[in-house]
Protein backbone atom coordinates (compact mmCIF):
# COMPACT_ATOMS: atom_id res chain seq x y z
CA UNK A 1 -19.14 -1.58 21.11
CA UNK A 2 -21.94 -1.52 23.32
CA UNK A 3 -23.93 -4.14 21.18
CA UNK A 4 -20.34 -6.56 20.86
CA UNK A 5 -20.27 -6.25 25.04
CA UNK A 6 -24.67 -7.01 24.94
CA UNK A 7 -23.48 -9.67 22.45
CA UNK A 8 -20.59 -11.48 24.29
CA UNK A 9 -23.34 -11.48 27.48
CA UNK A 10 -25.70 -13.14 26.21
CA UNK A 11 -23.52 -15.92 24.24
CA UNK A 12 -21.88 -16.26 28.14
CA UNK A 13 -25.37 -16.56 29.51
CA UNK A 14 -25.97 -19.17 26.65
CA UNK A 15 -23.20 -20.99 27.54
CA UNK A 16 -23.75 -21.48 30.83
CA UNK A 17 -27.45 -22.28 30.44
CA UNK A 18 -26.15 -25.20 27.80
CA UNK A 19 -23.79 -26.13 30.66
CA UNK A 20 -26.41 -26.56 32.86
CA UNK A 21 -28.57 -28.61 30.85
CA UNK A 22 -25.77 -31.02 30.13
CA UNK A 23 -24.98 -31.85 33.10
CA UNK A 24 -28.40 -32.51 34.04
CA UNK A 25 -29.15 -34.86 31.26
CA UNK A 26 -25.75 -36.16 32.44
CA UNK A 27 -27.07 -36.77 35.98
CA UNK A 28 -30.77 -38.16 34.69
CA UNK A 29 -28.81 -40.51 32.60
CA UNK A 30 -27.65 -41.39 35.57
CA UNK A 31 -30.45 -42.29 37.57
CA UNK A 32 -32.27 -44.35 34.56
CA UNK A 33 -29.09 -46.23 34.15
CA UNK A 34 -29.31 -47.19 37.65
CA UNK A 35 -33.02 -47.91 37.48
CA UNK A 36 -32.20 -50.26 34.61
CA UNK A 37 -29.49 -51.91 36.80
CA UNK A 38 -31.63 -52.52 39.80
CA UNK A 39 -34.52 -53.26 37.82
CA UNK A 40 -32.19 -55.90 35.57
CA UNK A 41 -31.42 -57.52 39.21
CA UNK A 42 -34.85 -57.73 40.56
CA UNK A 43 -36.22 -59.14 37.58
CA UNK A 44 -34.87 -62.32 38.36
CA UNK A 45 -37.13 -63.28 41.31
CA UNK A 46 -39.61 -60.63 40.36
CA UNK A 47 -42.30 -60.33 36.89
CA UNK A 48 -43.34 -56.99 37.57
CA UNK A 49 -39.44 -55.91 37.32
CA UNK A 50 -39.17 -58.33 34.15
CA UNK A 51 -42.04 -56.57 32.59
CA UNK A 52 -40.39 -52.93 33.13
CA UNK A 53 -37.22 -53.59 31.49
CA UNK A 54 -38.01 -53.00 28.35
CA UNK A 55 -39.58 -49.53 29.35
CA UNK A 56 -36.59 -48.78 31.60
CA UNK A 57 -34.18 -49.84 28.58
CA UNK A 58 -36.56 -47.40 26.31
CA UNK A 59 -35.70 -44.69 28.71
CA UNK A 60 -32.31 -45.10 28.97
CA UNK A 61 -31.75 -45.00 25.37
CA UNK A 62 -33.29 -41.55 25.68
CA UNK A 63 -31.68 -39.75 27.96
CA UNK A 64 -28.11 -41.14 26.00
CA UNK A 65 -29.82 -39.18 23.30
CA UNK A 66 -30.53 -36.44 25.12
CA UNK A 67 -27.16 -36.14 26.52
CA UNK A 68 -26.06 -36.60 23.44
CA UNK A 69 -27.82 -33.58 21.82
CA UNK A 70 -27.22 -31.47 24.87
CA UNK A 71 -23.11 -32.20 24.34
CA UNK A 72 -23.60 -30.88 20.99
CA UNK A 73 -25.38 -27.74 21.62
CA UNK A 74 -22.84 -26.98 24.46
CA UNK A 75 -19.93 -27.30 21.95
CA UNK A 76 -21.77 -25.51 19.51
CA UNK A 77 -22.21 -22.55 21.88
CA UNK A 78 -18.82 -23.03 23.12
CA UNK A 79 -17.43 -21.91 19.45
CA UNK A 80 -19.58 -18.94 19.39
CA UNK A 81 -17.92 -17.40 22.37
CA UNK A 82 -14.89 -18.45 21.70
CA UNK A 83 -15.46 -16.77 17.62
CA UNK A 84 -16.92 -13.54 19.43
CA UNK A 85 -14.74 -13.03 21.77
CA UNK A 86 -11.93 -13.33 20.03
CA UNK A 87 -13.26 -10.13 17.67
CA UNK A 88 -13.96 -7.91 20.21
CA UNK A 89 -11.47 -5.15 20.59
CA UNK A 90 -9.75 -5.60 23.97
């Protein structure tokens, strides 16, 4: 029982830490989207801005991703404690 309690911990800890990093790609996704967005308005009047957007799109694209794979692993850990916890005797 002791190792199921250890167990159930750590997957909690887990879960948690995935929470964590989701919602910080969520918040970085964020910021580059508003980057893009101010960048996308200055580069009317302003080459330097034009010349960034295609960086600032670039990074965009990658924090989608990375909130993206962050969403999965949080579901993914979200099952295990759910499948472990419902095994351990009460």
């Amino acid at each position: 029982m002791y190792f199921h309690q250890t167990n159930s911990n750590f997957h909690h800890i887990s879960f948690h830490s995935f929470l964590n990093n989701y919602n910080l790609s969520k918040q970085s996704l964020q910021v580059a989207e508003k980057e893009l967005l101010r960048s996308r308005q200055s580069s009317f009047t302003d080459n330097k801005e034009k010349a960034r957007l295609a960086e600032l799109v670039a990074q965009v694209d990658l924090k989608k991703a990375e909130v993206e794979s962050t969403g999965e692993k949080l579901k993914n850990s979200k099952k295990n404690v759910y499948n472990l916890n419902c095994c351990l005797p009460r």
